[in-house]
N, C-alpha and C. Protein backbone atom coordinates (compact mmCIF):
# COMPACT_ATOMS: atom_id res chain seq x y z
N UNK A 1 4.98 69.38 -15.35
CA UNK A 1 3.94 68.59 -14.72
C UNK A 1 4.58 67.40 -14.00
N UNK A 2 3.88 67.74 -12.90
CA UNK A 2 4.83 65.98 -12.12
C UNK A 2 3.92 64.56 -11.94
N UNK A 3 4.29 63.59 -11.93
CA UNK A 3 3.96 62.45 -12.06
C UNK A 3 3.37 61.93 -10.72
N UNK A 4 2.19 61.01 -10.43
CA UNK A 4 2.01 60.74 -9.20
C UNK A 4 2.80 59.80 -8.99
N UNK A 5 2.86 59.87 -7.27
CA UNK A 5 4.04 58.75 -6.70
C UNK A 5 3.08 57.57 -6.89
N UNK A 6 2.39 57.07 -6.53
CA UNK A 6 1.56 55.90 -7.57
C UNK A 6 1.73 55.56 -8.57
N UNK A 7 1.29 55.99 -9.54
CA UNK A 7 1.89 55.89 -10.51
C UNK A 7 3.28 55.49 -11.00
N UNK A 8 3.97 56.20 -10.65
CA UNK A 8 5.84 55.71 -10.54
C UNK A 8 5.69 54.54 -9.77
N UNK A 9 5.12 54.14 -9.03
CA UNK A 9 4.96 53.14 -8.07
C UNK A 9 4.79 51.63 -8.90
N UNK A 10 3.57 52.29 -9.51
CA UNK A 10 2.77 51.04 -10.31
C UNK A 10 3.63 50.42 -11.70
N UNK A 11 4.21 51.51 -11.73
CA UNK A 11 5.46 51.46 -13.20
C UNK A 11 6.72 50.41 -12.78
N UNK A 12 7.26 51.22 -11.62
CA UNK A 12 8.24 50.27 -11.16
C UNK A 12 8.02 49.01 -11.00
N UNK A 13 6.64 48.93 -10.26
CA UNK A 13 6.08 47.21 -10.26
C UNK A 13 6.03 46.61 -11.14
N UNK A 14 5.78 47.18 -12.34
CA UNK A 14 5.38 46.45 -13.83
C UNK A 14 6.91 46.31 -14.58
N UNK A 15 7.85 47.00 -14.35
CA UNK A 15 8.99 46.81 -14.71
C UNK A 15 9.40 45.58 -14.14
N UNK A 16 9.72 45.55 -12.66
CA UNK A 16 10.09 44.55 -11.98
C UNK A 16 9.41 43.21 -12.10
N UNK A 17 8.14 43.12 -12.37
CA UNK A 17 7.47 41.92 -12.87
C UNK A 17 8.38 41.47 -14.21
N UNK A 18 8.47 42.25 -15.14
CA UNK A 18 8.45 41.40 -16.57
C UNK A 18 10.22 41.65 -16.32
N UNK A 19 10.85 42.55 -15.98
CA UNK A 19 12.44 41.95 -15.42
C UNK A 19 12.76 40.35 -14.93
N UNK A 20 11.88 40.02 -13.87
CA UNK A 20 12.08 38.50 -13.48
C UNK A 20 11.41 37.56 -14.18
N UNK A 21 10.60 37.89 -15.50
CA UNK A 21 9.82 36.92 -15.82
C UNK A 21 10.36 36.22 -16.72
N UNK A 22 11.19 37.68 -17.37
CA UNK A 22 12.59 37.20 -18.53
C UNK A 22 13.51 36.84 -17.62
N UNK A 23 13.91 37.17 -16.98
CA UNK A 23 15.28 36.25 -16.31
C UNK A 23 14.97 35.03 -15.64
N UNK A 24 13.50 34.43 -15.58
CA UNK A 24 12.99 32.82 -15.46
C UNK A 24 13.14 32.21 -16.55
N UNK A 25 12.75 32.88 -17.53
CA UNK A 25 12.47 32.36 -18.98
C UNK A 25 13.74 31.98 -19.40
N UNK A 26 14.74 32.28 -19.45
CA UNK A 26 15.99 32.54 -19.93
C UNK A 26 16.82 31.34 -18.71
N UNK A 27 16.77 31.72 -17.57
CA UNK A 27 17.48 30.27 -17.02
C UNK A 27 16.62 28.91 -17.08
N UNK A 28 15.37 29.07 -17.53
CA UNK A 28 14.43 27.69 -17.73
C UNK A 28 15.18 26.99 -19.04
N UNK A 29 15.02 28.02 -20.26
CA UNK A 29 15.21 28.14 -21.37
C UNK A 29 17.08 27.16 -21.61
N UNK A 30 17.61 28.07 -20.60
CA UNK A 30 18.85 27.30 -20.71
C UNK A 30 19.30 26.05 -20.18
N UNK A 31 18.50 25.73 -19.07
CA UNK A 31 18.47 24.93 -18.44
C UNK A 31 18.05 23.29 -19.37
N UNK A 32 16.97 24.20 -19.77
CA UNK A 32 16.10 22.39 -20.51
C UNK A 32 16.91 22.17 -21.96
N UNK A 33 17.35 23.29 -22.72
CA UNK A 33 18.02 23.11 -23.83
C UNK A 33 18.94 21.95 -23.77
N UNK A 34 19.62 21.28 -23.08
CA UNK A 34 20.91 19.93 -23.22
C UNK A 34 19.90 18.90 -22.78
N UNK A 35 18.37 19.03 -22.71
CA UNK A 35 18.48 17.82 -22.54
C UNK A 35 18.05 17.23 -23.39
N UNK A 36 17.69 17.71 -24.95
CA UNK A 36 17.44 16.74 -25.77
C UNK A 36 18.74 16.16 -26.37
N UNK A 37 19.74 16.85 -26.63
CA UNK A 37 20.78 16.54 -26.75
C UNK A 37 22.20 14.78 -26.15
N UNK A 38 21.51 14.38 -25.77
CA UNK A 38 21.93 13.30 -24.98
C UNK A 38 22.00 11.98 -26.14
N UNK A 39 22.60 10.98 -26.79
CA UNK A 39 21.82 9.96 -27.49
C UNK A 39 22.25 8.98 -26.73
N UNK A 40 20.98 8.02 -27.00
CA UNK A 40 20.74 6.96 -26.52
C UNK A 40 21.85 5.59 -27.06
N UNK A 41 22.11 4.67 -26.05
CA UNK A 41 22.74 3.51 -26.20
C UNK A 41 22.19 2.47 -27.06
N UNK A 42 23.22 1.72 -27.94
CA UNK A 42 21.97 0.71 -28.93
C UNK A 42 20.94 -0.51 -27.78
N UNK A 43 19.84 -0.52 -28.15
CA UNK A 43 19.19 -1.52 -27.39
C UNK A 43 19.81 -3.22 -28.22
N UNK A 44 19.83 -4.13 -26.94
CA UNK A 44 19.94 -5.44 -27.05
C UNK A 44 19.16 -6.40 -27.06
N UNK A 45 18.05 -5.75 -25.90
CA UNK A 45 16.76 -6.87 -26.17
C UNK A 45 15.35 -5.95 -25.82
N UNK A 46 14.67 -6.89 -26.30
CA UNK A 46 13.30 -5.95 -26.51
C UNK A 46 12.24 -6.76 -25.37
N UNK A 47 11.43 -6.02 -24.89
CA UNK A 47 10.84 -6.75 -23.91
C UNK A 47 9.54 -5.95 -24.16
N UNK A 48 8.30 -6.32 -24.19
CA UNK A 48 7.27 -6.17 -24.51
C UNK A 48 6.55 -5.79 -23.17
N UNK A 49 6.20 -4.76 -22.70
CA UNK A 49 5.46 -4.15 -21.59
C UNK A 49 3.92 -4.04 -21.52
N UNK A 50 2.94 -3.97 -20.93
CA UNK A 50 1.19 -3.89 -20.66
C UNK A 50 1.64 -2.40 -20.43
N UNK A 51 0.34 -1.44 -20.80
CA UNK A 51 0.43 -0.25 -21.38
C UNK A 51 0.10 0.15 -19.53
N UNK A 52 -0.36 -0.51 -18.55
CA UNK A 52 -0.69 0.64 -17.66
C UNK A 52 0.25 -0.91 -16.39
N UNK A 53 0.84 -0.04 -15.16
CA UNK A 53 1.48 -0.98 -14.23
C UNK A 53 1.32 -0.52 -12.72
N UNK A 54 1.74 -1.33 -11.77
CA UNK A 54 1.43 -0.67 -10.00
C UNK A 54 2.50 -0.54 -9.87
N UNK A 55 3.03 0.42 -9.29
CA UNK A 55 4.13 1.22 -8.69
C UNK A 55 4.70 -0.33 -7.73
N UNK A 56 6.44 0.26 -8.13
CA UNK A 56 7.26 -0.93 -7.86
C UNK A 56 8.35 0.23 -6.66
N UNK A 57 9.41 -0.44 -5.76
CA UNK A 57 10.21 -0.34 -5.29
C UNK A 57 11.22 0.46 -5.93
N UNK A 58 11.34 1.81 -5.33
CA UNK A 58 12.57 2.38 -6.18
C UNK A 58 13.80 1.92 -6.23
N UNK A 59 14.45 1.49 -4.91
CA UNK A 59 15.62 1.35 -4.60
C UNK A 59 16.72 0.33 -5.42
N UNK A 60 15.38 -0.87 -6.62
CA UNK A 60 16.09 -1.89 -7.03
C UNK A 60 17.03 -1.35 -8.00
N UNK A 61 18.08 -2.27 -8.49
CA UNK A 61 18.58 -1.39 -9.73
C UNK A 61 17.93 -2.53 -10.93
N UNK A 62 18.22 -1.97 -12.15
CA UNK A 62 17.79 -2.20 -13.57
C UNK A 62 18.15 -4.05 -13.69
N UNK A 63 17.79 -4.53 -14.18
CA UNK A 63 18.04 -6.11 -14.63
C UNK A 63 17.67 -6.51 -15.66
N UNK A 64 17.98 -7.70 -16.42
CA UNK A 64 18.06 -7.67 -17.31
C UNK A 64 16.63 -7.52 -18.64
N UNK A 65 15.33 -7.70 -17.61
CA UNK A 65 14.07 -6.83 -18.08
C UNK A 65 13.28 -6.27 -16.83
N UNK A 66 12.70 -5.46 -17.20
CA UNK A 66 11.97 -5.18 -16.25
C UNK A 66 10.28 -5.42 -15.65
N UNK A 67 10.21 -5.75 -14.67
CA UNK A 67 8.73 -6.79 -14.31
C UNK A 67 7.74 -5.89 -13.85
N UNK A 68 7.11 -4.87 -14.36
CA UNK A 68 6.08 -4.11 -14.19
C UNK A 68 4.57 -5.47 -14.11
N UNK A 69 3.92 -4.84 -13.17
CA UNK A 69 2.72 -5.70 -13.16
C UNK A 69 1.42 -4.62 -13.01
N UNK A 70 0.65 -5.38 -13.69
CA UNK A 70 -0.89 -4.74 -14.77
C UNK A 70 -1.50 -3.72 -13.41
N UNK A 71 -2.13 -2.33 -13.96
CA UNK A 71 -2.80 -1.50 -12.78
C UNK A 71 -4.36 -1.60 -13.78
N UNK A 72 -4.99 -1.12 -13.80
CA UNK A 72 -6.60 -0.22 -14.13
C UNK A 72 -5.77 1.17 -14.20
N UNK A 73 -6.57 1.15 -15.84
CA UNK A 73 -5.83 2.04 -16.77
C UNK A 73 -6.97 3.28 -16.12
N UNK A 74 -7.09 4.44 -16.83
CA UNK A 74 -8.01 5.21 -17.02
C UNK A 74 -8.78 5.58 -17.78
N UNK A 75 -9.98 5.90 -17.96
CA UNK A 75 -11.15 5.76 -18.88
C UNK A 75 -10.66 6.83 -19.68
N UNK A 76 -11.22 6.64 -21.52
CA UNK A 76 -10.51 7.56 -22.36
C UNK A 76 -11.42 9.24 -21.78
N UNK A 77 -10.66 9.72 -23.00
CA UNK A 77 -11.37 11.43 -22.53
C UNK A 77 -10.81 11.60 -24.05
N UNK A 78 -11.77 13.04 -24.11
CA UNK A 78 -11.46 13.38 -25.49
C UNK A 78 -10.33 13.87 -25.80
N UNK A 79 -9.49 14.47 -24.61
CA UNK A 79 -8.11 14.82 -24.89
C UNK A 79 -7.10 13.89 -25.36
N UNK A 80 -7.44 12.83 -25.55
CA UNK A 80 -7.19 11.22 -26.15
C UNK A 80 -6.65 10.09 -24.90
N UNK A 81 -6.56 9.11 -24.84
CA UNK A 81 -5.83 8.31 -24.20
C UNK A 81 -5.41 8.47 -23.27
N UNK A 82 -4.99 8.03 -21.99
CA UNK A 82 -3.43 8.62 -21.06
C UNK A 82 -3.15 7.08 -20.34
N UNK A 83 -1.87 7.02 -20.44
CA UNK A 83 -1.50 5.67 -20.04
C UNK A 83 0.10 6.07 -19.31
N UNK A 84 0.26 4.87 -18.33
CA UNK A 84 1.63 5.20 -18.07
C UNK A 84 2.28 3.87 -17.92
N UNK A 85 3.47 3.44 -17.61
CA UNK A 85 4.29 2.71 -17.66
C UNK A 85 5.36 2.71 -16.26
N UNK A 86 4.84 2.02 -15.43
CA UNK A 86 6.09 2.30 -14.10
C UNK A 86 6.66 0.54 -13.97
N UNK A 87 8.28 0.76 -13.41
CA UNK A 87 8.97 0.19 -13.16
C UNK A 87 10.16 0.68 -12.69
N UNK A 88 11.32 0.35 -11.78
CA UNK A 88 11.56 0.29 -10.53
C UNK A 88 12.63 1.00 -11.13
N UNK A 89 12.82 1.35 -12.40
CA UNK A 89 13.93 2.37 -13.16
C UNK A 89 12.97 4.09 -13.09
N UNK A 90 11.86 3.96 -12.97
CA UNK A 90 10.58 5.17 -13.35
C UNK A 90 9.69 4.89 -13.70
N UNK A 91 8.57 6.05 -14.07
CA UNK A 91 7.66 5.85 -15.04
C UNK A 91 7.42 7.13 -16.05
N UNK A 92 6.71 6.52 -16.81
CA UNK A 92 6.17 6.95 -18.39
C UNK A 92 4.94 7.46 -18.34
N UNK A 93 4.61 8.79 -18.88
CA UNK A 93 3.19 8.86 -19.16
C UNK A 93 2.99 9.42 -20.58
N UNK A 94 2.00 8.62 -21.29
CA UNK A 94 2.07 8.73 -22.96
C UNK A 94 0.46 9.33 -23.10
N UNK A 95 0.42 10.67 -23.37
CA UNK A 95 -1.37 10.18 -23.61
C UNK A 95 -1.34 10.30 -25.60
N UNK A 96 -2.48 9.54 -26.25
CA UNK A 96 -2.56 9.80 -27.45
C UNK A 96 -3.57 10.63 -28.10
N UNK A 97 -3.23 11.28 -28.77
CA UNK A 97 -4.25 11.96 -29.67
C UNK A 97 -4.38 11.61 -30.91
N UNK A 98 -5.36 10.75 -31.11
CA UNK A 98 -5.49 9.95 -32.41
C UNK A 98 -4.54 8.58 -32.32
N UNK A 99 -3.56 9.05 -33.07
CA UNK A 99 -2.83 7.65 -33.24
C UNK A 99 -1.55 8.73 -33.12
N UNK A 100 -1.21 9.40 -32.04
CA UNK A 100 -0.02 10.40 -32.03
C UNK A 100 0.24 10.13 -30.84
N UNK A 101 1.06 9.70 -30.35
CA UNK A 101 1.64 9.75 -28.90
C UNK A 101 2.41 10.97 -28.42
N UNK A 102 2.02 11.43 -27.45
CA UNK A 102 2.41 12.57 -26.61
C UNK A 102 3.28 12.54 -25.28
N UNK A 103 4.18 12.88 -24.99
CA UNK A 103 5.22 12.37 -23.97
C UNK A 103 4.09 13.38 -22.62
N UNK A 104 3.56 12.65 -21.55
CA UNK A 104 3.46 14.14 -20.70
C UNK A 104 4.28 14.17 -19.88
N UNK A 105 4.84 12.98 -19.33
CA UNK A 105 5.95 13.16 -18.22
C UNK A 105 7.05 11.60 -18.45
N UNK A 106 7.91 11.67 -17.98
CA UNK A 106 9.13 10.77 -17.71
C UNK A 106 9.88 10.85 -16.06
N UNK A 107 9.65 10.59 -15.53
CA UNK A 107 10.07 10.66 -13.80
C UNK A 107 11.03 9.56 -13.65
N UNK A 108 12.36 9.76 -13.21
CA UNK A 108 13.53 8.81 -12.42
C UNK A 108 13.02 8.24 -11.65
N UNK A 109 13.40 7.36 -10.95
CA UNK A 109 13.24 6.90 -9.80
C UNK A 109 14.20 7.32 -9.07
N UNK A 110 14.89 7.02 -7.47
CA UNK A 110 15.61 7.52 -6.94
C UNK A 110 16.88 6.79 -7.45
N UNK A 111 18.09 7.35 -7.83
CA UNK A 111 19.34 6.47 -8.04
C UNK A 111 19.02 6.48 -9.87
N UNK A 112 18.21 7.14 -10.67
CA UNK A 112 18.51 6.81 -11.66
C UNK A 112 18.21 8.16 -12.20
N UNK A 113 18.47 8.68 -13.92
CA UNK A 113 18.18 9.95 -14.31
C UNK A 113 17.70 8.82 -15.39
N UNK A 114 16.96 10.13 -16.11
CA UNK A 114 15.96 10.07 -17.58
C UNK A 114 16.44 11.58 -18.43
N UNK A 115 16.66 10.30 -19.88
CA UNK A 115 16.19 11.51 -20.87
C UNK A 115 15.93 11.22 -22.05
N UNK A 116 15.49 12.00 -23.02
CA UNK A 116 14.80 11.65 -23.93
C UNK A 116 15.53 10.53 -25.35
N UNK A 117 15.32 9.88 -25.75
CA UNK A 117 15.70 8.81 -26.87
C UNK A 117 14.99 9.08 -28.21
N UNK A 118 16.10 9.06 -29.14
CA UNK A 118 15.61 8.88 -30.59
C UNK A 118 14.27 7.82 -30.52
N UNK A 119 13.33 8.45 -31.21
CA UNK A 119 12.05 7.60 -31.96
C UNK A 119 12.01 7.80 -33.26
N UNK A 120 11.50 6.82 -33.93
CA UNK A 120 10.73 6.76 -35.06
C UNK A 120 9.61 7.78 -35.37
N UNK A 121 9.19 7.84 -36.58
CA UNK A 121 8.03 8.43 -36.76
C UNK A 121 6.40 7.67 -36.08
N UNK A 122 6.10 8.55 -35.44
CA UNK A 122 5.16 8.10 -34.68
C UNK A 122 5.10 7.19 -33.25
N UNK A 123 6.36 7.37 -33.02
CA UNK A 123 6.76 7.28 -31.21
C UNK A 123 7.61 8.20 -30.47
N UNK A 124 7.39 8.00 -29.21
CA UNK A 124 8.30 8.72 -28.40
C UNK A 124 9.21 7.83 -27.56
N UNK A 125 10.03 8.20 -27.08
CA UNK A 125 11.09 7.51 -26.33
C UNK A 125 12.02 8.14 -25.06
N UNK A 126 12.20 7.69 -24.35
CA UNK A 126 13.32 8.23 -23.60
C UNK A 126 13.72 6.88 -22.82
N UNK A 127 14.97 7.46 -22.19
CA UNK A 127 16.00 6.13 -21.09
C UNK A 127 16.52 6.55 -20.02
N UNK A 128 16.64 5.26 -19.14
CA UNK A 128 16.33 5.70 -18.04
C UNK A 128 17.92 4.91 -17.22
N UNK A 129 18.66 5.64 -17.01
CA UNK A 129 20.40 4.60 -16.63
C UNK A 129 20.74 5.45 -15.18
N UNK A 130 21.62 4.63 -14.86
CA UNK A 130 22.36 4.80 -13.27
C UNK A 130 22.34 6.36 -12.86
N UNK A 131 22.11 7.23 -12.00
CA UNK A 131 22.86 8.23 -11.99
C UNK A 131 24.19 8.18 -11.82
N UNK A 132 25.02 8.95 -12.64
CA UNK A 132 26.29 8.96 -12.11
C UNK A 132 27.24 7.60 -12.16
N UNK A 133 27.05 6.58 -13.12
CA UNK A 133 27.90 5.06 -13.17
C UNK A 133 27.87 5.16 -14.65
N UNK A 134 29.24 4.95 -15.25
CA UNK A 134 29.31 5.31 -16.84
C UNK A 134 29.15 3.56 -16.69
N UNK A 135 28.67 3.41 -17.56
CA UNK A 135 28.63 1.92 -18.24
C UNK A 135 27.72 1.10 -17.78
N UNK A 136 26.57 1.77 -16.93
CA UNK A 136 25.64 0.92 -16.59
C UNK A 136 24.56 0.54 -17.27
N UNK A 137 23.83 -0.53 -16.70
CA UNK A 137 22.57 -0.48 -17.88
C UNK A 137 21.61 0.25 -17.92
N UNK A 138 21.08 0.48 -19.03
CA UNK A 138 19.93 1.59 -19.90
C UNK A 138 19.11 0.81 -20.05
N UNK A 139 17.45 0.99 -19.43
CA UNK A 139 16.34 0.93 -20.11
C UNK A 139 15.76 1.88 -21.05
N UNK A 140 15.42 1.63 -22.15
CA UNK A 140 15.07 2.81 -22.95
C UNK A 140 13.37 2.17 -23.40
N UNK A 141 12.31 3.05 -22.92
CA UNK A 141 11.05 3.09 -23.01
C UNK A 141 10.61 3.61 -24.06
N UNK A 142 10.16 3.28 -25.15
CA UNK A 142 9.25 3.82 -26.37
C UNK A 142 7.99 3.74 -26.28
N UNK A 143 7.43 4.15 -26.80
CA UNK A 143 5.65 4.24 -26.93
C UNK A 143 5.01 4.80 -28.47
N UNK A 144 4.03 3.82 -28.80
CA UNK A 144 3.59 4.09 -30.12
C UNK A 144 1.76 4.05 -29.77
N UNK A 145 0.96 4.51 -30.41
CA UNK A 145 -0.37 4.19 -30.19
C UNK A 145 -1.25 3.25 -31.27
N UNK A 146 -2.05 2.53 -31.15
CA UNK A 146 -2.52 1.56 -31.71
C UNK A 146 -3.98 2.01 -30.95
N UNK A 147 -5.08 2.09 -32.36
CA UNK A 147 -6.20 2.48 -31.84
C UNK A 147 -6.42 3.81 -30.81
N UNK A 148 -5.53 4.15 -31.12
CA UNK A 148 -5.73 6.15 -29.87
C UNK A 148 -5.38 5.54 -28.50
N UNK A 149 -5.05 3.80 -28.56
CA UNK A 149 -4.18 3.89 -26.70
C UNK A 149 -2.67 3.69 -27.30
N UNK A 150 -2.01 3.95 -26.10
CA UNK A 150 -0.57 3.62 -25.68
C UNK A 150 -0.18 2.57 -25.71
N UNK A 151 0.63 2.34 -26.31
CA UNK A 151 1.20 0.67 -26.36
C UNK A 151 3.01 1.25 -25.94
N UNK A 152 3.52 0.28 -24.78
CA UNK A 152 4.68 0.76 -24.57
C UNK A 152 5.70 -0.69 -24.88
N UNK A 153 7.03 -0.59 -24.98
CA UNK A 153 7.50 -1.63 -25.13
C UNK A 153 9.51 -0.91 -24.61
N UNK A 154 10.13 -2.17 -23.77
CA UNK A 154 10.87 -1.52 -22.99
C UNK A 154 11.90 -2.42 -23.86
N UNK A 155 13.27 -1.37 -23.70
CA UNK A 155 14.54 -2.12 -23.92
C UNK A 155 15.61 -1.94 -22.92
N UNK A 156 16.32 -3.15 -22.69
CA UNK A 156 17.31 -3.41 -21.20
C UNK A 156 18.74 -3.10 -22.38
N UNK A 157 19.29 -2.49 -22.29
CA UNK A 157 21.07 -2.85 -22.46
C UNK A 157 21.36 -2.81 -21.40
N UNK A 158 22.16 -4.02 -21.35
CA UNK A 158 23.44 -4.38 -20.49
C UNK A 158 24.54 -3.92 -20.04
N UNK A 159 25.34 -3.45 -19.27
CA UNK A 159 26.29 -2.61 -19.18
C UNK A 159 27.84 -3.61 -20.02
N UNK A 160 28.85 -2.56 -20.35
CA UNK A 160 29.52 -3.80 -20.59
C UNK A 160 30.55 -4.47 -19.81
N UNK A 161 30.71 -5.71 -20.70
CA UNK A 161 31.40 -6.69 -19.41
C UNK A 161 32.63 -6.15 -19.22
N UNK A 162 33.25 -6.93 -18.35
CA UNK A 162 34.58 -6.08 -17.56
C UNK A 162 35.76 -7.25 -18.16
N UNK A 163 36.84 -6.72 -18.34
CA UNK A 163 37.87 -7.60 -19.01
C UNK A 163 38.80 -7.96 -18.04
């Protein structure tokens, strides 16, 4: 009995679908794996941030805190909270569920990379340093929730001094 060419048709298609779907999966897969792997620099000073800010100038570099200024947050939703955090290193978006903070995004700015930072129980973290300049300074952004919002709070290290 022979097979319709359709059929063989429709087979091959369905092969070739889930062929590339695993070979996405698998370079995604490998791809994102190193980046939790990275650890963070000790922080030096702590600088206390407003949970929501207006988009700043990418081009500046990092100093010794960073001057985010206040936006209009967004009204809650039951999916909990969502707040973000921008300054001229990136921004942060934390939403909470309950009193659980949830990372949804971390974005560079231009001239800088991000990645994720040791937290505590019941925060998230990541930092945000030079692309490509060993010894520069690190902001490292945490976020904890208080009352089901975002509370963020930023740390500057300094690069070190030169002898």
């Amino acid at each position: 009995m022979r097979t319709p060419s359709w059929l063989t048709a429709v087979l091959g298609w369905l092969a070739l679908v889930v062929l590339a779907s695993a070979a996405t999966w698998a370079v995604v897969g490998s791809v994102g794996a190193g980046v939790l792997t990275r650890p963070a620099p000790p922080p030096q000073a702590v600088v206390p941030l407003p949970a929501t800010s207006a988009p700043t100038s990418a081009s500046h570099r990092p100093s010794s805190s960073p001057s985010p200024s206040p936006s209009p947050s967004p009204s809650p939703s039951p999916a909990g909270e969502l707040r973000s955090w921008r300054a001229p290193v990136g921004t942060v978006v934390v939403r909470c569920r309950l009193d659980v903070p949830v990372l949804q995004s971390a974005t560079p700015a231009n001239g800088y990379q991000v990645s994720p930072a040791p937290a505590g129980a019941g925060a998230v973290a990541v930092s945000f340093h030079t692309a490509g300049e060993e010894g520069s300074a690190t902001t490292r952004v945490a976020a904890t929730c208080a009352a089901a919002v975002p509370r963020f709070d930023a740390v500057v290290s300094a690069p070190p001094a030169d002898d």
